[in-house]
PDB file of N, CA and C in Angstrom:
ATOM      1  N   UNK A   1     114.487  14.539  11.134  1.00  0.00           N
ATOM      2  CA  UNK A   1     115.445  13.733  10.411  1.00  0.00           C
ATOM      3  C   UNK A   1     114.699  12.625   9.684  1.00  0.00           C
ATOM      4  N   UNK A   2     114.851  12.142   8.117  1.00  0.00           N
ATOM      5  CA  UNK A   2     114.422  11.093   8.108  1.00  0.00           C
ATOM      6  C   UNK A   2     115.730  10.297   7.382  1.00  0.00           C
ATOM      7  N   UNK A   3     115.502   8.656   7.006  1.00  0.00           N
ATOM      8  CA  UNK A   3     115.926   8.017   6.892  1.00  0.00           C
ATOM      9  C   UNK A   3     115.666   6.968   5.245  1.00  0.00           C
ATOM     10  N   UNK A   4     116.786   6.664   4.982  1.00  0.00           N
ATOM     11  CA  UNK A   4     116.335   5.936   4.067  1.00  0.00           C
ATOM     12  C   UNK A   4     117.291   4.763   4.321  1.00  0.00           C
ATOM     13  N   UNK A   5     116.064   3.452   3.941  1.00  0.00           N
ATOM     14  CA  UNK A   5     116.276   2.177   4.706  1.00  0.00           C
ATOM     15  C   UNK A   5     116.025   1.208   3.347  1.00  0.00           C
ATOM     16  N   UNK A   6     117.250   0.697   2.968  1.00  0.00           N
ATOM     17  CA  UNK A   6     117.397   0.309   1.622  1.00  0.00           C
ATOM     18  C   UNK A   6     117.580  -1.712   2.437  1.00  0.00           C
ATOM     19  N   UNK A   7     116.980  -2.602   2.369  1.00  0.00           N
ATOM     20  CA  UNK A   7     116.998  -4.118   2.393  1.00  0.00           C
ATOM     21  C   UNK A   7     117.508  -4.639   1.083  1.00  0.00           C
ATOM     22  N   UNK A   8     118.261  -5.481   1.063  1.00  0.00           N
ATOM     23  CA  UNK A   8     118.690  -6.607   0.073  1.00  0.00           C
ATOM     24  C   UNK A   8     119.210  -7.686   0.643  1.00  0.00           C
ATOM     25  N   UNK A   9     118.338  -8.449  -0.947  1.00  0.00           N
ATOM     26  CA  UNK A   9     118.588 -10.159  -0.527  1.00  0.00           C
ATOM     27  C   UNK A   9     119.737 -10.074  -2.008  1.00  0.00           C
ATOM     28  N   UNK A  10     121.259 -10.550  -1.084  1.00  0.00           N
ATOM     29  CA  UNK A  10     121.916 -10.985  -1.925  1.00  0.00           C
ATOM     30  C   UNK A  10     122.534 -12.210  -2.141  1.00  0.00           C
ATOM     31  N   UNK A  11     122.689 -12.804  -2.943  1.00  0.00           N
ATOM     32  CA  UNK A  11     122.932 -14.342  -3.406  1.00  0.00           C
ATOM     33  C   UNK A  11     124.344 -14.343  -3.262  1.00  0.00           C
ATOM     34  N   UNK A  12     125.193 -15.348  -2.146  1.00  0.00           N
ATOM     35  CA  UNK A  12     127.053 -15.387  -2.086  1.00  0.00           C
ATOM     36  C   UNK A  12     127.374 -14.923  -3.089  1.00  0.00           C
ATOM     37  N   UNK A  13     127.222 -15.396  -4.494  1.00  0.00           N
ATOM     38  CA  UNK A  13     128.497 -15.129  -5.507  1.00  0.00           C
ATOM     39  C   UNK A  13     128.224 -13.582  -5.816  1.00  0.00           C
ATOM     40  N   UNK A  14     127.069 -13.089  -5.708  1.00  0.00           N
ATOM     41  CA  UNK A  14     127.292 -11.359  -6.004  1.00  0.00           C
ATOM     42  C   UNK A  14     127.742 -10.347  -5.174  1.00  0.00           C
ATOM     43  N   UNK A  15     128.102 -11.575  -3.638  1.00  0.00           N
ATOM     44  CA  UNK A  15     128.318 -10.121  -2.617  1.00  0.00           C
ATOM     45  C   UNK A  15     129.607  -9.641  -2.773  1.00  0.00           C
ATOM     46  N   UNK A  16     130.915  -9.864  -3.542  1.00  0.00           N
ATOM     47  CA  UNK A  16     131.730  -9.235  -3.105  1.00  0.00           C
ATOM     48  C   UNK A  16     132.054  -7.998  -4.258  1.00  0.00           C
ATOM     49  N   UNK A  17     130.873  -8.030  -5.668  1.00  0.00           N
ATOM     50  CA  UNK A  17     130.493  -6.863  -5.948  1.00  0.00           C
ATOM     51  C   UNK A  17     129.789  -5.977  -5.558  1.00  0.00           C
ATOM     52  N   UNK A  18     128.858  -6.626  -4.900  1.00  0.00           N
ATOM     53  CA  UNK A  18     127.739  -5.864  -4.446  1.00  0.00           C
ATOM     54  C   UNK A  18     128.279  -5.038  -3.637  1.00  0.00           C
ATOM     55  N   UNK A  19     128.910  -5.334  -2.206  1.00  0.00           N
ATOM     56  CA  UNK A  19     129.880  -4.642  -1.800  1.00  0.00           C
ATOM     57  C   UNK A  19     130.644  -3.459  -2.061  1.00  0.00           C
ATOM     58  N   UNK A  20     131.625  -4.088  -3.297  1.00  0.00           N
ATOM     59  CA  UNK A  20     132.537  -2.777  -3.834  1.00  0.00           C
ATOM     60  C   UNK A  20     131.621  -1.906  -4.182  1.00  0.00           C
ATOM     61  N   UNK A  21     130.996  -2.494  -4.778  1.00  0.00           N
ATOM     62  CA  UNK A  21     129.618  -0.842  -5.564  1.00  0.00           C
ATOM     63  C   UNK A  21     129.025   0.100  -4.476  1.00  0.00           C
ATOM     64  N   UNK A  22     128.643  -0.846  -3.523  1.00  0.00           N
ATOM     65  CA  UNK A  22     128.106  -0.311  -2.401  1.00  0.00           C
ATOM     66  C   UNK A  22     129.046   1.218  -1.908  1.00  0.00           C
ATOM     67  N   UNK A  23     130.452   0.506  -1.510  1.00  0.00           N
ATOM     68  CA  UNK A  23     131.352   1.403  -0.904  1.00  0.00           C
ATOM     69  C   UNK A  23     131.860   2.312  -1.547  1.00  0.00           C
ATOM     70  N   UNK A  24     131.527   2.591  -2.673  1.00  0.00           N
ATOM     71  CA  UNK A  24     131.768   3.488  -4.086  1.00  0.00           C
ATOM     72  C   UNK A  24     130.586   4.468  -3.590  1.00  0.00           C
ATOM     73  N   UNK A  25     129.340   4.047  -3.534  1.00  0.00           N
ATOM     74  CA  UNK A  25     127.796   4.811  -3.184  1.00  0.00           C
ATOM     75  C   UNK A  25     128.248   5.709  -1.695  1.00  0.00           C
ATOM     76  N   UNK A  26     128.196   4.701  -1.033  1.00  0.00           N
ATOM     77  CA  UNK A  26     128.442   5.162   0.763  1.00  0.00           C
ATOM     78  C   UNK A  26     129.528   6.423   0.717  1.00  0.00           C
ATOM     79  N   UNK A  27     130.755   6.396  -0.044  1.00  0.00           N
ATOM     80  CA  UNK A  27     131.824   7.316   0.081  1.00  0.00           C
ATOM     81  C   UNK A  27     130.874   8.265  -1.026  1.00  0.00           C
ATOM     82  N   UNK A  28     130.384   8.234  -1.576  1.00  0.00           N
ATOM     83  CA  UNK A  28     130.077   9.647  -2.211  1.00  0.00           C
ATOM     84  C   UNK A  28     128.911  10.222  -1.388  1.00  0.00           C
ATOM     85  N   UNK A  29     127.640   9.473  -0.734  1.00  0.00           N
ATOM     86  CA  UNK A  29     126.337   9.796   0.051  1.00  0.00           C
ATOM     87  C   UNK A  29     127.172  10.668   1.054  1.00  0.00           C
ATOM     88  N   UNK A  30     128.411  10.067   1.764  1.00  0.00           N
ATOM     89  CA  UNK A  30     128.825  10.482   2.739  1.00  0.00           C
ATOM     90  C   UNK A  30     129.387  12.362   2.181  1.00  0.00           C
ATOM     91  N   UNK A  31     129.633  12.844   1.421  1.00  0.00           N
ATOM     92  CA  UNK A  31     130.037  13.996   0.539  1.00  0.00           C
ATOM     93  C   UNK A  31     128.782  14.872   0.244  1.00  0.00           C
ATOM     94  N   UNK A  32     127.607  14.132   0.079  1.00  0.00           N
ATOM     95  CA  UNK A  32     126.366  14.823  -0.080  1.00  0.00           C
ATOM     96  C   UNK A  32     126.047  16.198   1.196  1.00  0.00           C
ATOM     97  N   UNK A  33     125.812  17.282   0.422  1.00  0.00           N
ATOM     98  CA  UNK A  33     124.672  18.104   1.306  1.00  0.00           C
ATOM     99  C   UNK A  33     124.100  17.319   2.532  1.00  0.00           C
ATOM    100  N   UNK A  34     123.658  17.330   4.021  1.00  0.00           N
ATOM    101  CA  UNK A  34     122.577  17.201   4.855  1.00  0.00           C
ATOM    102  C   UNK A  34     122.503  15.847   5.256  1.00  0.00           C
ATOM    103  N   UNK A  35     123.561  14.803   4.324  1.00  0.00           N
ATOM    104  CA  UNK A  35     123.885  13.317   4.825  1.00  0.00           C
ATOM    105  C   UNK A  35     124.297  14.000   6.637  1.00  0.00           C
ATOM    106  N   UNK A  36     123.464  12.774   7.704  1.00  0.00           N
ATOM    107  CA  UNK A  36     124.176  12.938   8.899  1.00  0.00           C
ATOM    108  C   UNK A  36     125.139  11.934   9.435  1.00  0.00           C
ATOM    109  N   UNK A  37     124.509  10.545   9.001  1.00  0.00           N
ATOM    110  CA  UNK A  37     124.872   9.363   9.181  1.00  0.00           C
ATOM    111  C   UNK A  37     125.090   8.165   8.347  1.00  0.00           C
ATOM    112  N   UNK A  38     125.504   6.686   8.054  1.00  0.00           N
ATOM    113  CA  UNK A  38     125.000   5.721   7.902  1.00  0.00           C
ATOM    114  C   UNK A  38     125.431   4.586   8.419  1.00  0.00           C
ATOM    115  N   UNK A  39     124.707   3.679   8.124  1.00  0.00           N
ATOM    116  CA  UNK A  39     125.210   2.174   8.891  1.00  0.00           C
ATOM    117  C   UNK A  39     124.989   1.318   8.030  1.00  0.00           C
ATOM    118  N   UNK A  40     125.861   0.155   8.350  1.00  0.00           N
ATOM    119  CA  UNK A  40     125.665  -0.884   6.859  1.00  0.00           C
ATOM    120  C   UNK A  40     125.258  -2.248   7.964  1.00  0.00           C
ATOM    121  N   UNK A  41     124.618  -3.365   8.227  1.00  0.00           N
ATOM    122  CA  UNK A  41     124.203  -4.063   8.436  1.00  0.00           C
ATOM    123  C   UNK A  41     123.779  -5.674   7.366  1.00  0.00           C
ATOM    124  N   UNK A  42     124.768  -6.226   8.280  1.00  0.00           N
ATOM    125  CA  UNK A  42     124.576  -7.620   7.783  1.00  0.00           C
ATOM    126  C   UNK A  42     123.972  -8.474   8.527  1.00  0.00           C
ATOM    127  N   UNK A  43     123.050  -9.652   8.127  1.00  0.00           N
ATOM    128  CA  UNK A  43     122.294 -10.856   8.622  1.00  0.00           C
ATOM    129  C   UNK A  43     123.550 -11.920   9.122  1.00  0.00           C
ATOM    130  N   UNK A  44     123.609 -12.150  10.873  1.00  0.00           N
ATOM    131  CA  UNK A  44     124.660 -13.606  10.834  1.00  0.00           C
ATOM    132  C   UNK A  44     123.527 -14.265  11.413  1.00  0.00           C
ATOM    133  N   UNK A  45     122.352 -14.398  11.685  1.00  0.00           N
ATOM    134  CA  UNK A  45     121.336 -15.302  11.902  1.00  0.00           C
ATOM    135  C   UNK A  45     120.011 -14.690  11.519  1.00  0.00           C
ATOM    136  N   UNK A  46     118.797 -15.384  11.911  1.00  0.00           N
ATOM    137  CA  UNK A  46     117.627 -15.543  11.948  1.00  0.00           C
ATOM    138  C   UNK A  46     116.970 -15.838  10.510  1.00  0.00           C
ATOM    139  N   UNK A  47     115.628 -15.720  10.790  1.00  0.00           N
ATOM    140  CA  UNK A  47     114.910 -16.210   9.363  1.00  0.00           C
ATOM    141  C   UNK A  47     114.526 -15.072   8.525  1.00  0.00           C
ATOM    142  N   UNK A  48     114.277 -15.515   7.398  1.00  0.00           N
ATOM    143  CA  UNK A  48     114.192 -14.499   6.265  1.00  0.00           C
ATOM    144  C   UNK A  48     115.483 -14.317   5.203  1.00  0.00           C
ATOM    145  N   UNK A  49     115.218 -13.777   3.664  1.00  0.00           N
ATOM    146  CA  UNK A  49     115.616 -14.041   2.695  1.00  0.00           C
ATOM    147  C   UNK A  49     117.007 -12.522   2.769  1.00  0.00           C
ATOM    148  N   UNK A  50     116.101 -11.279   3.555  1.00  0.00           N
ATOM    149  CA  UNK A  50     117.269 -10.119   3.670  1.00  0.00           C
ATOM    150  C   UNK A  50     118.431 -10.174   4.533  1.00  0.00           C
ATOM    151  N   UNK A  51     119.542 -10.199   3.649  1.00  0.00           N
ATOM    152  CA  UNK A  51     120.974 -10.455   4.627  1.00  0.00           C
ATOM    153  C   UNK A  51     122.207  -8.983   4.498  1.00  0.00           C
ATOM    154  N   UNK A  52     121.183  -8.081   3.802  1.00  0.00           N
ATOM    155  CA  UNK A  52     121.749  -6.681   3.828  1.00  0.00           C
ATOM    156  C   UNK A  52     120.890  -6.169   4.039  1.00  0.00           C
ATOM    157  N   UNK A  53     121.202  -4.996   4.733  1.00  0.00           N
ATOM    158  CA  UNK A  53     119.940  -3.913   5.219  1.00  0.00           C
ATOM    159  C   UNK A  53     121.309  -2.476   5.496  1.00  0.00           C
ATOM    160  N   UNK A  54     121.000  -1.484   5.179  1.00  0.00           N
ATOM    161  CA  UNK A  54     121.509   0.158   4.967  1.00  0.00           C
ATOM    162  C   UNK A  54     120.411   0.938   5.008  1.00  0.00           C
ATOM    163  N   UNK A  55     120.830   1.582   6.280  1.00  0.00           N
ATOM    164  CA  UNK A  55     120.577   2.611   6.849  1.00  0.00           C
ATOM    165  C   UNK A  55     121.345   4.406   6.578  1.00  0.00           C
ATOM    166  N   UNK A  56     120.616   5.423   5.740  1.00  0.00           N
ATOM    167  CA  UNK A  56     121.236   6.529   5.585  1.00  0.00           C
ATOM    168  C   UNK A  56     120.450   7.776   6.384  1.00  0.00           C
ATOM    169  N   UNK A  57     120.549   7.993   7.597  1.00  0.00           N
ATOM    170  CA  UNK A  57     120.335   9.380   7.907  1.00  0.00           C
ATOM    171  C   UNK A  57     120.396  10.468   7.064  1.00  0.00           C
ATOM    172  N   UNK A  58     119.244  11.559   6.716  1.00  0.00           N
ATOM    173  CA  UNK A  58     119.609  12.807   6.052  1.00  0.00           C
ATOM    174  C   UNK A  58     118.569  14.142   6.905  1.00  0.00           C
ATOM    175  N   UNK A  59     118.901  15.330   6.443  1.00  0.00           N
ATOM    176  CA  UNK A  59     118.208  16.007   7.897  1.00  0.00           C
ATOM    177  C   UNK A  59     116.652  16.555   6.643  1.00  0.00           C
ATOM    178  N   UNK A  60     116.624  15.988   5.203  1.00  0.00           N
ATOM    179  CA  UNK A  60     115.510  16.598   5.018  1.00  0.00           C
ATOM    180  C   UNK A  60     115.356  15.642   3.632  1.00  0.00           C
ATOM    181  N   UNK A  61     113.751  15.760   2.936  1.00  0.00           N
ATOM    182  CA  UNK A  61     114.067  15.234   1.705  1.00  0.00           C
ATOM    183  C   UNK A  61     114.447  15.559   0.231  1.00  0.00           C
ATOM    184  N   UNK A  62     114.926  17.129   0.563  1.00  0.00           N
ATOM    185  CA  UNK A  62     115.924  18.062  -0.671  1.00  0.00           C
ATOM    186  C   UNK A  62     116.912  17.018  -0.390  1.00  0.00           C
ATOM    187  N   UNK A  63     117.394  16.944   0.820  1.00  0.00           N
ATOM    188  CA  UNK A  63     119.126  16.214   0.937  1.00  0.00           C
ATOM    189  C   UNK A  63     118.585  14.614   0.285  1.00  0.00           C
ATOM    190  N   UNK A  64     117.726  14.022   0.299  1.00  0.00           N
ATOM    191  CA  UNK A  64     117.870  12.566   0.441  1.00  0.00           C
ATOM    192  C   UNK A  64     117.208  12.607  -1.757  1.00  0.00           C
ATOM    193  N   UNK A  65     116.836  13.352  -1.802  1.00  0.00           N
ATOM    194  CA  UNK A  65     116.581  13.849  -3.494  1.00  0.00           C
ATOM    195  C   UNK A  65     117.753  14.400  -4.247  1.00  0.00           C
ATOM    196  N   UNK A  66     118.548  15.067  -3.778  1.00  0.00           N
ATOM    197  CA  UNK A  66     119.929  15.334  -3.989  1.00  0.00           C
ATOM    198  C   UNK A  66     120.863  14.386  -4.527  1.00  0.00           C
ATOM    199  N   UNK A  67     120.846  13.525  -3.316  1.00  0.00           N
ATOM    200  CA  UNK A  67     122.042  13.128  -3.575  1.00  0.00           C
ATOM    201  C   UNK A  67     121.668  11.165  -4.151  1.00  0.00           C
ATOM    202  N   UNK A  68     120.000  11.077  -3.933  1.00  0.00           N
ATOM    203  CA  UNK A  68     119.924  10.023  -5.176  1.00  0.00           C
ATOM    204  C   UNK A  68     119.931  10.635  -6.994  1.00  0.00           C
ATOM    205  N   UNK A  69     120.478  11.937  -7.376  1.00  0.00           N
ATOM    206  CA  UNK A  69     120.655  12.350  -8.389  1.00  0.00           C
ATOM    207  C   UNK A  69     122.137  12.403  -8.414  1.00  0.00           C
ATOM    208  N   UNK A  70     123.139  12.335  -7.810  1.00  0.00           N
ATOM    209  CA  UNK A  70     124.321  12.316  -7.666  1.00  0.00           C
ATOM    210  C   UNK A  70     124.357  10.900  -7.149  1.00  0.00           C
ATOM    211  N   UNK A  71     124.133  10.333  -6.906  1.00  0.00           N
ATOM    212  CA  UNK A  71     123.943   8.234  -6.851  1.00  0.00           C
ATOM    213  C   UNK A  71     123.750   7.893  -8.780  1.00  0.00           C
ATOM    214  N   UNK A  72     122.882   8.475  -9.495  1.00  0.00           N
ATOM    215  CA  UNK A  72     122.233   8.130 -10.925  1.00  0.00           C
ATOM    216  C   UNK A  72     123.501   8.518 -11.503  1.00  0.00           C
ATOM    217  N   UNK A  73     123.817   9.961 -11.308  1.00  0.00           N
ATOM    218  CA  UNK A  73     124.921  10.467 -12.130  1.00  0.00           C
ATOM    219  C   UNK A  73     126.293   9.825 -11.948  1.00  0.00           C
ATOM    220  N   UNK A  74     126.725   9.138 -10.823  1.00  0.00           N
ATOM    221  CA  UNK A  74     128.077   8.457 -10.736  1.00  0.00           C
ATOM    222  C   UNK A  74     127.903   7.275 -11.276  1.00  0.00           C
ATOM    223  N   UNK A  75     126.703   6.470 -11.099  1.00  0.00           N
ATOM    224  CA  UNK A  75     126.406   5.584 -12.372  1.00  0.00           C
ATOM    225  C   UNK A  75     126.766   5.708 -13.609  1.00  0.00           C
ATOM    226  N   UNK A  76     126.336   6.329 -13.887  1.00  0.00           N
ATOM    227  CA  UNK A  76     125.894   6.903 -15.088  1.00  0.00           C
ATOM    228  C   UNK A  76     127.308   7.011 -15.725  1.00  0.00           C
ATOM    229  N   UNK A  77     128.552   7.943 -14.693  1.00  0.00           N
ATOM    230  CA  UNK A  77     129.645   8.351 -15.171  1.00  0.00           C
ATOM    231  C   UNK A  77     130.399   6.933 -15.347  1.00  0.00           C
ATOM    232  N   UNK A  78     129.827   5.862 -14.383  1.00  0.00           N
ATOM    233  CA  UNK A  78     130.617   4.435 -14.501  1.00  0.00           C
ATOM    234  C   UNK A  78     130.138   3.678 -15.108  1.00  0.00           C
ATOM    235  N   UNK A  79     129.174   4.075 -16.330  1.00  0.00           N
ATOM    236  CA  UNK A  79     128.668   2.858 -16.937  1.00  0.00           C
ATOM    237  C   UNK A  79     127.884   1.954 -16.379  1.00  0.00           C
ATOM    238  N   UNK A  80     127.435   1.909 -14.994  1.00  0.00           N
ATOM    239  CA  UNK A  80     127.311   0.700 -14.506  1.00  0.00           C
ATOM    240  C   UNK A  80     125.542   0.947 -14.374  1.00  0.00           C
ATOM    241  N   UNK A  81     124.550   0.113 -14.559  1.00  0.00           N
ATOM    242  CA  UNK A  81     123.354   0.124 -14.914  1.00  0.00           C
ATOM    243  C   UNK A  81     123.076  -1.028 -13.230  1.00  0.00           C
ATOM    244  N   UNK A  82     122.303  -0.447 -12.327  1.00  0.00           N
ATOM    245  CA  UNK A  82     121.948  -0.820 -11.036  1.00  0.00           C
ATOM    246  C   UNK A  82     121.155  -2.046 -11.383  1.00  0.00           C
ATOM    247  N   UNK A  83     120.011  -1.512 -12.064  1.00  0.00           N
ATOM    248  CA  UNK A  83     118.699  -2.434 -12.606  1.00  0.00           C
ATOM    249  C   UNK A  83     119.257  -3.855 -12.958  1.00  0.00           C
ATOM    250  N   UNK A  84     120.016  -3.294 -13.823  1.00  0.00           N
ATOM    251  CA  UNK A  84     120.393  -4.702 -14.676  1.00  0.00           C
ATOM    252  C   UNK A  84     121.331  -5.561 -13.713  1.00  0.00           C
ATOM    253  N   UNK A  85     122.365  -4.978 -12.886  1.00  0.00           N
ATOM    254  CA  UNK A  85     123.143  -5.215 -12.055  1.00  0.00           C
ATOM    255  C   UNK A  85     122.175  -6.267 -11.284  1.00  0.00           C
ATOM    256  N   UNK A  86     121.586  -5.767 -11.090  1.00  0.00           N
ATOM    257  CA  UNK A  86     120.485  -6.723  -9.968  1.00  0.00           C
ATOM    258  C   UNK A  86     119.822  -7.761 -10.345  1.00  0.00           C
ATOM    259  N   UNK A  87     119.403  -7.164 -11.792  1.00  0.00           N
ATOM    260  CA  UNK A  87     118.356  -8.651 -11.922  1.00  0.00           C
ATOM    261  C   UNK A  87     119.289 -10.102 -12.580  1.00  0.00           C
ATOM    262  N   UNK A  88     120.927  -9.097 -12.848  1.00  0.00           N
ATOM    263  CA  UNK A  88     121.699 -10.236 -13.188  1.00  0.00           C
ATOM    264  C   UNK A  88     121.841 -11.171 -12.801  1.00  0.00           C
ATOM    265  N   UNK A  89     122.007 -10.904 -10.811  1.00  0.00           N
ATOM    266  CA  UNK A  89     122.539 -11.464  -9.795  1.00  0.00           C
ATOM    267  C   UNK A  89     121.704 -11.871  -9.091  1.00  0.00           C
ATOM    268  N   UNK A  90     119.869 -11.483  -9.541  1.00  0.00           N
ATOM    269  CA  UNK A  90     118.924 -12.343  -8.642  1.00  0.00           C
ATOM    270  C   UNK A  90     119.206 -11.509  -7.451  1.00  0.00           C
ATOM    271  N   UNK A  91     119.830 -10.143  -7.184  1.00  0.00           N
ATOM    272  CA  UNK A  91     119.609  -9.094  -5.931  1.00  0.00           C
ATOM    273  C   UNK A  91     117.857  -9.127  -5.867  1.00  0.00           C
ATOM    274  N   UNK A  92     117.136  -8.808  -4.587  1.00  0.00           N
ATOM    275  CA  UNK A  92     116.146  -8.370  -4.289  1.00  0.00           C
ATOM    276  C   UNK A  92     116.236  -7.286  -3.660  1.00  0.00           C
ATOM    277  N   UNK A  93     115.574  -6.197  -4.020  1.00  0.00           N
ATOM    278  CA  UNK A  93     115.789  -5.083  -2.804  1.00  0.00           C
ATOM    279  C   UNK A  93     114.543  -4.296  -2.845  1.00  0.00           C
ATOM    280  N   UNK A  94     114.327  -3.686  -1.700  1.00  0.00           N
ATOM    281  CA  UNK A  94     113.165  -2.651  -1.275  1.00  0.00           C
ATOM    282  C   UNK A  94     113.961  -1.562  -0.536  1.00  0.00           C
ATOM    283  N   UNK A  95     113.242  -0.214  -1.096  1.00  0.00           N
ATOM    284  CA  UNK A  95     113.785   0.880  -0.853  1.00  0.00           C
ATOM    285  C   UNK A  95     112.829   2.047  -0.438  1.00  0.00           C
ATOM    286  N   UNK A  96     113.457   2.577   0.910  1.00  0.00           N
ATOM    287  CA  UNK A  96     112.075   3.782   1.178  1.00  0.00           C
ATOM    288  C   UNK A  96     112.606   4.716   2.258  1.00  0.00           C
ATOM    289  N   UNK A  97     111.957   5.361   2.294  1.00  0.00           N
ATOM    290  CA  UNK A  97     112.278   6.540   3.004  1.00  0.00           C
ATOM    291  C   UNK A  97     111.489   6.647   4.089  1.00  0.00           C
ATOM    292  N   UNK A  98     111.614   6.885   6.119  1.00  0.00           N
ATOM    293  CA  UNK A  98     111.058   6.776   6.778  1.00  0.00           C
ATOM    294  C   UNK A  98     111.471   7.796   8.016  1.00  0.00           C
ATOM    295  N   UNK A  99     110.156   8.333   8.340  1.00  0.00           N
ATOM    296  CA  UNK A  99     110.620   9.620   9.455  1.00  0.00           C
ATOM    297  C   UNK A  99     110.597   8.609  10.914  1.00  0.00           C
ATOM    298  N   UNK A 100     111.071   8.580  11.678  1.00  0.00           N
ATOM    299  CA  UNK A 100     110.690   8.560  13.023  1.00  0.00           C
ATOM    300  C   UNK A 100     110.000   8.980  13.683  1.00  0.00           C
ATOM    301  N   UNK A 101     108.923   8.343  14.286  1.00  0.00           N
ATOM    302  CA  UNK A 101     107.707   8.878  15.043  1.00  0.00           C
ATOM    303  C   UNK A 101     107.643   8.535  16.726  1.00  0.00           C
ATOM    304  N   UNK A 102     108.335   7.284  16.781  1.00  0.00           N
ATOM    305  CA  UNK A 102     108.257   6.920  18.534  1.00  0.00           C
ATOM    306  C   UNK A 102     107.151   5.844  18.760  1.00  0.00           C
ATOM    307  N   UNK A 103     107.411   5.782  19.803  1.00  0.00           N
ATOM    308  CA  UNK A 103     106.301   4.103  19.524  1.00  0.00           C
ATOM    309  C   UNK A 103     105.350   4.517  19.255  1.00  0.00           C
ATOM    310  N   UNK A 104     103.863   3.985  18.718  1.00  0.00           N
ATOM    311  CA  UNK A 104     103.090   3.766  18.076  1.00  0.00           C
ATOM    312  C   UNK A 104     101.966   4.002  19.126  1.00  0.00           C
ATOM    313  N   UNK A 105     100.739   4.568  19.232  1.00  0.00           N
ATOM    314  CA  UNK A 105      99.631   4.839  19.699  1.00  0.00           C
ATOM    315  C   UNK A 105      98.960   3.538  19.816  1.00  0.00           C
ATOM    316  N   UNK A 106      98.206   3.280  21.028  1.00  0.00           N
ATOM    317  CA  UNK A 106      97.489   2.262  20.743  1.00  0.00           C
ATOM    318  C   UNK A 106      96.190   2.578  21.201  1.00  0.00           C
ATOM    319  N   UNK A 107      95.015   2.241  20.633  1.00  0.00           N
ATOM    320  CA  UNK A 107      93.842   2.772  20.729  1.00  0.00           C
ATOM    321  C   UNK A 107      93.007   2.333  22.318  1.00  0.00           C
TER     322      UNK A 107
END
């Protein structure tokens, strides 16, 4: 299984778009081929600038290539430009894809 583990730093006044867009994404990922899971996660304490973090389970990376082409294309069908969306609102985000391995070897 791997995972894709999307962080954002969002600024109050953009979250309650950021949001709707979000839940527009999540209901279609959830429709995708090989989606298993996801979780949405918010910051109510500690330090650091990320106060969103999303989590998407998929069982391969055809499924997790898939359905970020069906993420572009519902864009696409809504006009709505992510990039620009973001740098409007001063969003920060990092995005990646990660298998699970189990704790870590130590030499």
């Amino acid at each position: 299984m791997l995972y894709r583990i999307d962080t954002f730093t969002v600024p109050e006044e953009a979250r309650r778009e950021f949001a709707a867009r979000s839940v527009r994404i999540i209901a279609l990922l959830r429709t995708q081929p090989g989606f298993v899971r996801d979780h949405w996660f918010e910051k109510i304490s500690g330090a650091g600038a990320v106060n969103v973090v999303t989590l998407v389970a998929w069982q391969d990376v055809q499924s997790i290539e898939a359905a970020g082409r069906a993420v572009r294309a519902l864009n696409a069908r809504d006009g709505f430009d992510a990039t620009a969306f973001a740098r409007e609102h001063g969003i920060v985000e990092s995005k990646a894809v990660y298998e699970e391995r189990g704790q870590p070897e130590v030499a």
